[in-house]
C-alpha atoms as a PDB file:
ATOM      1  CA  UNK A   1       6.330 -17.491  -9.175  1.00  0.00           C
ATOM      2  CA  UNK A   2       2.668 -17.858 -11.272  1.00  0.00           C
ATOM      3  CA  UNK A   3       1.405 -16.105  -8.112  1.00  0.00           C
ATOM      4  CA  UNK A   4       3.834 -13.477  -7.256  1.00  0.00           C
ATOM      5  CA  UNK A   5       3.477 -12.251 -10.587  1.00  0.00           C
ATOM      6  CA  UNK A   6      -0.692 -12.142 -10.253  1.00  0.00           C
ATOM      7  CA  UNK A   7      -0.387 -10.197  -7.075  1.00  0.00           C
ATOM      8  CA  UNK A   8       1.545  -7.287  -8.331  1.00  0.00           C
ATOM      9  CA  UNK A   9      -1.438  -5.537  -9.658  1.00  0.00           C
ATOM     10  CA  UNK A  10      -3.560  -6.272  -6.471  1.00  0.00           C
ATOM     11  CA  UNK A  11      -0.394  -5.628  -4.685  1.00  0.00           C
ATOM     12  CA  UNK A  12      -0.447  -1.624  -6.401  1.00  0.00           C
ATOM     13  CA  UNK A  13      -4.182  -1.302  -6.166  1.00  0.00           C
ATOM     14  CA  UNK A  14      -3.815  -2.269  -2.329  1.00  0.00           C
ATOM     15  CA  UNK A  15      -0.871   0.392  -1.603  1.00  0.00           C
ATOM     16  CA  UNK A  16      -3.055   2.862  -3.079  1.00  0.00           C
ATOM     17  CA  UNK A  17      -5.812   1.842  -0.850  1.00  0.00           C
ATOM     18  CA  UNK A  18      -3.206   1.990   2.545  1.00  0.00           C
ATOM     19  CA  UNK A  19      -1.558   5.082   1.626  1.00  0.00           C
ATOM     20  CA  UNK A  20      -0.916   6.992   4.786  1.00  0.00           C
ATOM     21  CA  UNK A  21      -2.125  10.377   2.304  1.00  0.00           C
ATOM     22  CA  UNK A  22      -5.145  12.497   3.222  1.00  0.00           C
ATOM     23  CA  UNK A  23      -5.480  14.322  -0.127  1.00  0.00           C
ATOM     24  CA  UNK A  24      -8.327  12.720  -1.783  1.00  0.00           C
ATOM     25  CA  UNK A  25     -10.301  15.438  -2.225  1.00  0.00           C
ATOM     26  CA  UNK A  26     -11.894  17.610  -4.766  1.00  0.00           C
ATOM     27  CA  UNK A  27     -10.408  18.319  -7.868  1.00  0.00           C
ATOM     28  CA  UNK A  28     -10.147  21.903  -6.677  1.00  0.00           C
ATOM     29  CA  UNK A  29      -9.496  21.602  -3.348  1.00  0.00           C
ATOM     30  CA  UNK A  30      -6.339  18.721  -4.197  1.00  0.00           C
ATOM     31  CA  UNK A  31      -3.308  20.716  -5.664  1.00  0.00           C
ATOM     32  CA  UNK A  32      -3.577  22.954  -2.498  1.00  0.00           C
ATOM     33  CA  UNK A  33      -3.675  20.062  -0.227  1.00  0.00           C
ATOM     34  CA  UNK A  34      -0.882  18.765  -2.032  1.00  0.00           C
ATOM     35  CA  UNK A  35       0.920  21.980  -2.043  1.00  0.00           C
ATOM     36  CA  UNK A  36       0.449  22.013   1.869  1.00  0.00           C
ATOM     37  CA  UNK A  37       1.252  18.781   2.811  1.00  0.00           C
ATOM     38  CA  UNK A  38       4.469  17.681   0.278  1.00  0.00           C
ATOM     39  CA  UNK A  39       7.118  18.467   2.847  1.00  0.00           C
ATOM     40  CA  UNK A  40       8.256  15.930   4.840  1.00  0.00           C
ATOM     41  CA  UNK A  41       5.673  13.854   3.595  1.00  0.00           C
ATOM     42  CA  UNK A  42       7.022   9.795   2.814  1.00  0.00           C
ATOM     43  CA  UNK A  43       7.129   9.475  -1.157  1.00  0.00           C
ATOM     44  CA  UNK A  44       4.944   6.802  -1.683  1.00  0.00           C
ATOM     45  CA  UNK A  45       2.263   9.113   0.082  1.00  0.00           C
ATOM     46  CA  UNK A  46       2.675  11.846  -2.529  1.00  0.00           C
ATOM     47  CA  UNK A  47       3.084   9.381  -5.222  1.00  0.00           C
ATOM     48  CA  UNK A  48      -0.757   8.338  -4.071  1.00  0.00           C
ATOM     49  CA  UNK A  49      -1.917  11.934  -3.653  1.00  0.00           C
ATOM     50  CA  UNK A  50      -0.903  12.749  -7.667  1.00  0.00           C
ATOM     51  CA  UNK A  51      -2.726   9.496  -8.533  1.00  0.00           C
ATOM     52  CA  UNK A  52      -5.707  10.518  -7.011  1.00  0.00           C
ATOM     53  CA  UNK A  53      -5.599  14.087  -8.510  1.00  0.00           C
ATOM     54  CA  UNK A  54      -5.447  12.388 -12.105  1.00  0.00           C
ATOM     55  CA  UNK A  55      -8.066  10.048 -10.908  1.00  0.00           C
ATOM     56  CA  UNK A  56     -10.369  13.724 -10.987  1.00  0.00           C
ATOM     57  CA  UNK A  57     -12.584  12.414  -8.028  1.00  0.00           C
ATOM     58  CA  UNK A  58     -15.796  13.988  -7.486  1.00  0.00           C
ATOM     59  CA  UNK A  59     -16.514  15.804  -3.749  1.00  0.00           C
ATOM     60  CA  UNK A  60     -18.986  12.979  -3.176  1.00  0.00           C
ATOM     61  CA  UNK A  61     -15.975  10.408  -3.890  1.00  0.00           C
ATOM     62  CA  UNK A  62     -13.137  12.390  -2.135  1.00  0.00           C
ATOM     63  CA  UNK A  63     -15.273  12.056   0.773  1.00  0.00           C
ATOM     64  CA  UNK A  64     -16.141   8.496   0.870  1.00  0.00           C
ATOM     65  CA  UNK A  65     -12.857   7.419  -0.525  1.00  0.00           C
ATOM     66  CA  UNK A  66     -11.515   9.092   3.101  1.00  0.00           C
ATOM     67  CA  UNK A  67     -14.400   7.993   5.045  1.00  0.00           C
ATOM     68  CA  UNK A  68     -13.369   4.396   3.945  1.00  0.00           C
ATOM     69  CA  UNK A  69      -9.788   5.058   4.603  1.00  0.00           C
ATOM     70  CA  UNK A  70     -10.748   6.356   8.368  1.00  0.00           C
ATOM     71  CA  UNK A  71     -12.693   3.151   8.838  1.00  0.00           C
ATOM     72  CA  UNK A  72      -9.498   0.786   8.059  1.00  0.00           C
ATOM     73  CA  UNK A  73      -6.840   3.355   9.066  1.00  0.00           C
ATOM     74  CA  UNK A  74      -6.722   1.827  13.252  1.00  0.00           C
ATOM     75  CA  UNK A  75      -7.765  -1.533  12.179  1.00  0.00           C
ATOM     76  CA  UNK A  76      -4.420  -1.936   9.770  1.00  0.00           C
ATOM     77  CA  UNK A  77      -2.314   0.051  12.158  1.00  0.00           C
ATOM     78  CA  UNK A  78      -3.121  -2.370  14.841  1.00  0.00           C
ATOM     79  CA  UNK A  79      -2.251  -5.162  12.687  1.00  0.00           C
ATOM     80  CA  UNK A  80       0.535  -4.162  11.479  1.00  0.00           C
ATOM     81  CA  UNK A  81       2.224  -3.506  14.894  1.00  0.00           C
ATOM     82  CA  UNK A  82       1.398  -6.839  15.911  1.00  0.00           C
ATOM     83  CA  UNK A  83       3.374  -8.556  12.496  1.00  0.00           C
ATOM     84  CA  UNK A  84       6.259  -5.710  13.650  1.00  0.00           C
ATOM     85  CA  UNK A  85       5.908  -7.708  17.107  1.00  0.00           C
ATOM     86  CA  UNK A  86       5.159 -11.197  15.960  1.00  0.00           C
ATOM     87  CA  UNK A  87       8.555 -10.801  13.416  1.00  0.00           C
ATOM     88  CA  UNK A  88      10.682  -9.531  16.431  1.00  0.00           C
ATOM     89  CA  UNK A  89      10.076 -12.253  19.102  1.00  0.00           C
ATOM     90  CA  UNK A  90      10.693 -14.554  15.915  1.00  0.00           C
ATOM     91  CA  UNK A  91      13.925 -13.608  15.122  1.00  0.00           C
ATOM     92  CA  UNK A  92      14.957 -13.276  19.220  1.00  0.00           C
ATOM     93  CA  UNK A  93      13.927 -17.002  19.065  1.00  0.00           C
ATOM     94  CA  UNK A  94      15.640 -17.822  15.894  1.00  0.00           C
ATOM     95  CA  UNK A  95      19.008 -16.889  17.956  1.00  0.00           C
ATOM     96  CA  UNK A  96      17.710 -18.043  20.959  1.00  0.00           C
ATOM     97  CA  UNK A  97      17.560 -22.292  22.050  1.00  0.00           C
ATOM     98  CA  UNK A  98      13.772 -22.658  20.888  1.00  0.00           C
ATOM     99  CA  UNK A  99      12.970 -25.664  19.400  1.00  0.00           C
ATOM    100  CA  UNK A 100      12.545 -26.123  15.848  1.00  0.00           C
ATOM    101  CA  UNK A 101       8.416 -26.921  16.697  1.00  0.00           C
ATOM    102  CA  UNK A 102       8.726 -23.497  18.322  1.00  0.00           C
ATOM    103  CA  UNK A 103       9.877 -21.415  15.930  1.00  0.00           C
ATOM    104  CA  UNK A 104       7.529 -23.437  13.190  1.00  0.00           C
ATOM    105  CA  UNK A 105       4.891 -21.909  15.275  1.00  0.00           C
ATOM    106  CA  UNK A 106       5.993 -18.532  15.989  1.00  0.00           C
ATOM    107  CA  UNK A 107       6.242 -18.507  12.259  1.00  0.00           C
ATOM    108  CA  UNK A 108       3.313 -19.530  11.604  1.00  0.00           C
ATOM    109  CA  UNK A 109       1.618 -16.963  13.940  1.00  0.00           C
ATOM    110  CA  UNK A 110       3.405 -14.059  11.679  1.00  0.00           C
ATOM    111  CA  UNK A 111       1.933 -15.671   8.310  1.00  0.00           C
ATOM    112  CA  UNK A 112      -1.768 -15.444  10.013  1.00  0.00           C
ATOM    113  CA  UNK A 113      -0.832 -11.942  11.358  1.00  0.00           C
ATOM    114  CA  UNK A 114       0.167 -10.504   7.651  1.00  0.00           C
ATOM    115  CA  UNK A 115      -2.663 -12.371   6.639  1.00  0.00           C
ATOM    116  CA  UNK A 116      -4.841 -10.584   8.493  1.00  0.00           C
ATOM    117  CA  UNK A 117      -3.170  -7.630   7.141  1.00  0.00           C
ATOM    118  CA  UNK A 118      -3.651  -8.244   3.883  1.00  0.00           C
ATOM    119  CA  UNK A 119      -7.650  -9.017   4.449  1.00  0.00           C
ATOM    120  CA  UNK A 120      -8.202  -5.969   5.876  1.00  0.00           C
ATOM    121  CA  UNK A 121      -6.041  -4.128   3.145  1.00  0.00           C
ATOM    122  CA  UNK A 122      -8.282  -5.932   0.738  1.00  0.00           C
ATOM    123  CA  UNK A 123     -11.684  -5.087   2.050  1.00  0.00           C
ATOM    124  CA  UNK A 124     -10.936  -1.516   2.097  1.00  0.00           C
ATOM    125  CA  UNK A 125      -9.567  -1.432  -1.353  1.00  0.00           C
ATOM    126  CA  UNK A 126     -12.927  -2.858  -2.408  1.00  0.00           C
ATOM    127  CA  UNK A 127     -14.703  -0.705  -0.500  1.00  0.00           C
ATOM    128  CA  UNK A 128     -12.969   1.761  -2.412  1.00  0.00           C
ATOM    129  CA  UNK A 129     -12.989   0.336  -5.525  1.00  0.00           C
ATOM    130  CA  UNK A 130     -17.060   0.289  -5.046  1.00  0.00           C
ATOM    131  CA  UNK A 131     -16.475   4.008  -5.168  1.00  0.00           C
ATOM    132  CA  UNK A 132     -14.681   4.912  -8.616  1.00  0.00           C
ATOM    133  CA  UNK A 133     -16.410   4.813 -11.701  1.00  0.00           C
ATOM    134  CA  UNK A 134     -15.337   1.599 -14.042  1.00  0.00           C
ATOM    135  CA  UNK A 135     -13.232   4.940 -15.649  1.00  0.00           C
ATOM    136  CA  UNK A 136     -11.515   6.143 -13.000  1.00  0.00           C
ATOM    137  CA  UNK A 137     -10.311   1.807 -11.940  1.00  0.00           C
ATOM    138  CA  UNK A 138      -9.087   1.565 -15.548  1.00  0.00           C
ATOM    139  CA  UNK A 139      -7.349   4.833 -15.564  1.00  0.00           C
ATOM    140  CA  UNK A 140      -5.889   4.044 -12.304  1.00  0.00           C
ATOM    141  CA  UNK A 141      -4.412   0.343 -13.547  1.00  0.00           C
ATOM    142  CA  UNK A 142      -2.524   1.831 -16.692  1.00  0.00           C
ATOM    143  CA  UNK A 143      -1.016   4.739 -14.240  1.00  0.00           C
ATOM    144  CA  UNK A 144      -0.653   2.329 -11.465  1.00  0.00           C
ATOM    145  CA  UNK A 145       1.210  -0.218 -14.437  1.00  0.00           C
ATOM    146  CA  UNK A 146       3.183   2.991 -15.857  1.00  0.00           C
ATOM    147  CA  UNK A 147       4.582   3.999 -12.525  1.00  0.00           C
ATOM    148  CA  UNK A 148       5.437   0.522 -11.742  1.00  0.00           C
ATOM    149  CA  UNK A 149       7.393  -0.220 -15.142  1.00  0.00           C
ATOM    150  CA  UNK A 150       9.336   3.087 -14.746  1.00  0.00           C
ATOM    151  CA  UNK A 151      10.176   2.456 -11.432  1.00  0.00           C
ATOM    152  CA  UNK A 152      11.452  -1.072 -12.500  1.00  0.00           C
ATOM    153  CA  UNK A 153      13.448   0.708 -15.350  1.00  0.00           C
ATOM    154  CA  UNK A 154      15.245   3.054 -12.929  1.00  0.00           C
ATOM    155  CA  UNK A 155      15.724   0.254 -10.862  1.00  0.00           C
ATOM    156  CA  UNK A 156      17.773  -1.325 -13.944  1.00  0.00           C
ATOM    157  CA  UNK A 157      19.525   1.165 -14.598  1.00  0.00           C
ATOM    158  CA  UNK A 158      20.751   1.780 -11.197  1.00  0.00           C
ATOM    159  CA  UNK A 159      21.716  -1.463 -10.807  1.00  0.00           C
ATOM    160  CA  UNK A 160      23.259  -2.076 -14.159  1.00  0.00           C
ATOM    161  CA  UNK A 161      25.032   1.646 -13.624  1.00  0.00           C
ATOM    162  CA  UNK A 162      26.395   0.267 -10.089  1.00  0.00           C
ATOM    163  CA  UNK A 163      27.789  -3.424 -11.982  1.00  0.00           C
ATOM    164  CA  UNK A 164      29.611  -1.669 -14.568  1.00  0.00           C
ATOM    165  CA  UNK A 165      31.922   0.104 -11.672  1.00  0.00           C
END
């Protein structure tokens, strides 16, 4: 539990590193990017684009921030299709008569796979990281940690609203 509970920030630091969003751009240039791209865009993609708006990145940063992103974008793609796959032919052996040994293994090849994952996930968010100013990584924590309590207080309250019925 000790651990679960360290990750969460590195956990929120990373999604803002994978987010699928392209609008880390200027300051200027953002809110119209936004503005274009909001519908049908997946929440958590939006949710990343306003984060970056507040974080007020430079040009120079908007474009190394997606240069970094570009870099990782096929390499975590890739990855995560092969956990999809690895998680899929575990379960069909799970049913299946595979030996216990067998799906030990197969289990053990989706850990590694997510691991993998979650290296590559890493290395870009420092790469990123290496590209705000100490400002811009502190303001990002206390949004990140404000968006993250609210979201757990909603949570709450939905599921305190739907025990009371």
């Amino acid at each position: 539990m000790r651990r679960t509970k360290s990750l969460i920030p590195t956990a929120a630091v990373l999604m803002l590193c994978l987010s699928s969003a392209v609008a880390v751009a200027a300051p200027k240039v953002l809110p119209q990017m936004i503005a274009q791209n909001t519908e049908g865009q997946r929440p958590h993609a939006q949710y990343w684009d306003k984060l970056m708006q507040e974080l007020n990145l430079t040009p120079d940063q908007a474009q190394k921030i997606q240069a970094i992103r570009d870099q990782y974008k096929d390499q975590i793609a890739q990855r995560r299709q092969a956990v999809v796959q690895a998680r899929r032919e575990l379960q069909d052996i799970m049913v299946g008569t595979a030996s216990e040994d067998q799906i030990r293994e197969k289990h053990s090849q989706v850990e590694a796979l997510e691991q993998q994952v979650r290296e590559a996930g890493f290395d870009q968010m420092l790469a990123i990281r290496g590209v705000l100013t100490p400002e811009q990584r502190s303001q990002a924590a206390q949004i990140i940690q404000k968006r993250q309590a609210d979201f757990r207080n909603r949570f709450r309250q939905q599921t305190s609203s739907s025990n009371s019925n």
